[in-house]
N, C-alpha and C. Protein backbone atom coordinates (compact mmCIF):
# COMPACT_ATOMS: atom_id res chain seq x y z
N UNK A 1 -27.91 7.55 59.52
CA UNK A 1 -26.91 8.52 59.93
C UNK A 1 -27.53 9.91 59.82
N UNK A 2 -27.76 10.99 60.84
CA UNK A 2 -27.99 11.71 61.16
C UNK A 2 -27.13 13.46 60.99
N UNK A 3 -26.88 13.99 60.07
CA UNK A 3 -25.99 14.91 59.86
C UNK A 3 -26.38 16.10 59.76
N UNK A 4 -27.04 16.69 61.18
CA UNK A 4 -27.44 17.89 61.48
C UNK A 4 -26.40 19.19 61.24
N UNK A 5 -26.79 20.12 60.19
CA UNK A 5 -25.04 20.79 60.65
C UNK A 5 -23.38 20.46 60.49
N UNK A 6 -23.54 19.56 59.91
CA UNK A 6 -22.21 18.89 59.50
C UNK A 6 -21.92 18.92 58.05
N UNK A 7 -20.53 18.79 58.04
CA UNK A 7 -20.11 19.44 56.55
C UNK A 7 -19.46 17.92 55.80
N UNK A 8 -19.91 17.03 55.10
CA UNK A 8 -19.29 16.58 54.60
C UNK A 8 -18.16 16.92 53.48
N UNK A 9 -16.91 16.35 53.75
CA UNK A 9 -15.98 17.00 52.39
C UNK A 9 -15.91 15.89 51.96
N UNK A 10 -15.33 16.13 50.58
CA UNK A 10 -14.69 14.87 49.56
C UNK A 10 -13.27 14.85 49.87
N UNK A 11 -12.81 13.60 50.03
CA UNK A 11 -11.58 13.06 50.26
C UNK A 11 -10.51 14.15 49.36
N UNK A 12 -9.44 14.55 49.77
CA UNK A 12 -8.86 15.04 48.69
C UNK A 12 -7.92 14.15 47.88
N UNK A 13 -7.54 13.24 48.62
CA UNK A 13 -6.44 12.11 47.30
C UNK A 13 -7.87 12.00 46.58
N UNK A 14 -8.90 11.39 46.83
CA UNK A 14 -9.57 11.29 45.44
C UNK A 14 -9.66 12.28 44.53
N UNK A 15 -10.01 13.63 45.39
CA UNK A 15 -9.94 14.83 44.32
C UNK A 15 -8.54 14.90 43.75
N UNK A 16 -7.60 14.94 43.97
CA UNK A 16 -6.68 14.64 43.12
C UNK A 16 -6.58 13.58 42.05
N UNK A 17 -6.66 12.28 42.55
CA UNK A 17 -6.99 11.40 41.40
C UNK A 17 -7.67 11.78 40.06
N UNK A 18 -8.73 12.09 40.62
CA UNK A 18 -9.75 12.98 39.44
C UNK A 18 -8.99 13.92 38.78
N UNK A 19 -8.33 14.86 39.31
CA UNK A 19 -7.78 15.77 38.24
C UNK A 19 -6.86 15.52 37.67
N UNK A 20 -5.98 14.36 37.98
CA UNK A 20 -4.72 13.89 37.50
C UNK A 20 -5.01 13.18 36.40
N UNK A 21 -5.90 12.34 36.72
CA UNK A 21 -6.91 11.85 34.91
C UNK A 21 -7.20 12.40 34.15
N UNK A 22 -8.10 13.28 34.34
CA UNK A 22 -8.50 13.81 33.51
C UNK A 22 -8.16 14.90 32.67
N UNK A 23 -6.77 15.47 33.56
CA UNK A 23 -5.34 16.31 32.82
C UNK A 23 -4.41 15.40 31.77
N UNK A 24 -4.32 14.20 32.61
CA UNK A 24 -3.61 13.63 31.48
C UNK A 24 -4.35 13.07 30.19
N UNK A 25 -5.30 12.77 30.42
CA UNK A 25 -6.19 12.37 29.12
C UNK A 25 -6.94 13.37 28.05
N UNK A 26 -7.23 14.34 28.47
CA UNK A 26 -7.47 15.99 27.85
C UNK A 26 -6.56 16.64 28.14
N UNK A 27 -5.62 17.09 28.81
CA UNK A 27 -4.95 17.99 28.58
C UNK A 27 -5.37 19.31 29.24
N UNK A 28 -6.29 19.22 30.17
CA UNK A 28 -6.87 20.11 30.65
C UNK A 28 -6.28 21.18 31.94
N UNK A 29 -6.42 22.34 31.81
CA UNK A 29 -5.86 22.72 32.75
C UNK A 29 -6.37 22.70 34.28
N UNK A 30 -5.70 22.37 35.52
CA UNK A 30 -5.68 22.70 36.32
C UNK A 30 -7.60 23.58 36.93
N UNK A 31 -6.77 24.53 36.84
CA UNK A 31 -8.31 25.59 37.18
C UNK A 31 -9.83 24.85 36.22
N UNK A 32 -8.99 24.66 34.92
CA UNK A 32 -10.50 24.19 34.18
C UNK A 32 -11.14 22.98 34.81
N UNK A 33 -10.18 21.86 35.43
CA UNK A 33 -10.84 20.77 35.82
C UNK A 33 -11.20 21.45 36.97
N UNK A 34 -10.75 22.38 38.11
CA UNK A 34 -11.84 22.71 39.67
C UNK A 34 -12.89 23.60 38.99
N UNK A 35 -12.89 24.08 37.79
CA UNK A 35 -14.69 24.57 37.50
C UNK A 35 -15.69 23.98 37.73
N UNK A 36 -15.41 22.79 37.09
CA UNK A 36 -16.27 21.21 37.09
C UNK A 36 -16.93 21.17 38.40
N UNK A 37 -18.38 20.98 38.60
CA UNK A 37 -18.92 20.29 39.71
C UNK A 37 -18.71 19.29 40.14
N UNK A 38 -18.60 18.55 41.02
CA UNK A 38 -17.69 17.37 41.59
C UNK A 38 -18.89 16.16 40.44
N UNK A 39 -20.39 16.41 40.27
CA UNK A 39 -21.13 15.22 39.49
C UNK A 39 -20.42 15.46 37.93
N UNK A 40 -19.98 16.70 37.83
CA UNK A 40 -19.67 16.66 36.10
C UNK A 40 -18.18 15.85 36.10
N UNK A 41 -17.04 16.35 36.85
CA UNK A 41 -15.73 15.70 37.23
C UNK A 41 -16.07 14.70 37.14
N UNK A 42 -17.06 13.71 37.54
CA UNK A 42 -16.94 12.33 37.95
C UNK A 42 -17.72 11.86 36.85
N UNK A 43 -18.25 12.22 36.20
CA UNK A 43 -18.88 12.00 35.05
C UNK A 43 -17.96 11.89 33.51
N UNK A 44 -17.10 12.69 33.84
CA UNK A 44 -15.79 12.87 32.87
C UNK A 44 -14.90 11.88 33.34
N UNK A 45 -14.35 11.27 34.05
CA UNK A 45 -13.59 10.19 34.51
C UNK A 45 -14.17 9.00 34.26
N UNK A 46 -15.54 8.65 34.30
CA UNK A 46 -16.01 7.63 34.26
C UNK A 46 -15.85 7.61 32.30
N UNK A 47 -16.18 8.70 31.60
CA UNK A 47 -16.25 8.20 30.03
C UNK A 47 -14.94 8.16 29.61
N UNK A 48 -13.87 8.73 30.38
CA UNK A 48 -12.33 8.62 30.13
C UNK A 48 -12.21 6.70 29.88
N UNK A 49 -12.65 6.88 31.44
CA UNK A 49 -12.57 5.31 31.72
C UNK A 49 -13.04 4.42 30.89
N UNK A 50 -14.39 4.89 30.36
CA UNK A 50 -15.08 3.48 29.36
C UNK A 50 -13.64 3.76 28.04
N UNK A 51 -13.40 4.83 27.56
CA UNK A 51 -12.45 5.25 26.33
C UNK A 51 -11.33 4.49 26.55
N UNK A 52 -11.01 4.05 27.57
CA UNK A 52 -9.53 3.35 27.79
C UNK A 52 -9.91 1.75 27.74
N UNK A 53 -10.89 1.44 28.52
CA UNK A 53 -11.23 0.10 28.62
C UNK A 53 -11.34 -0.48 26.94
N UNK A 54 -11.98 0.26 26.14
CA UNK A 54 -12.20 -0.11 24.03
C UNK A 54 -11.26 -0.01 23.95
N UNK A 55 -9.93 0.92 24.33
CA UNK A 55 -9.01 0.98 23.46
C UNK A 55 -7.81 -0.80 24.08
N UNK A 56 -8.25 -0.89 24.89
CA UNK A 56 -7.30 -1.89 25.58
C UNK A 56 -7.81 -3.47 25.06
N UNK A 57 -9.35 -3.53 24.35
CA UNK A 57 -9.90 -5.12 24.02
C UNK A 57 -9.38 -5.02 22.94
């Protein structure tokens, strides 16, 4: 695939998803989670995620 000039965006329901997690699990505000670079955001969801999976075995 060839993407001369073209803008890929990120889905926004996912970008939402992401911030809706990671607000409810920190407590974080709004603006603080769009600081986040989309690799750090997704990096924080994923250790949310392992934190829920221990607490659930």
């Amino acid at each position: 695939m060839n993407l001369i000039g073209g803008v890929l965006s990120y889905p926004s329901i996912k970008l939402y998803e992401e911030v809706a997690f990671i607000a409810y699990h920190f407590h974080w505000t709004l603006e603080n989670i769009l600081t986040l670079d989309h690799s750090e955001r997704q990096r924080w969801v994923k250790e949310i995620g392992k934190i829920n999976q221990k607490h659930q075995t």
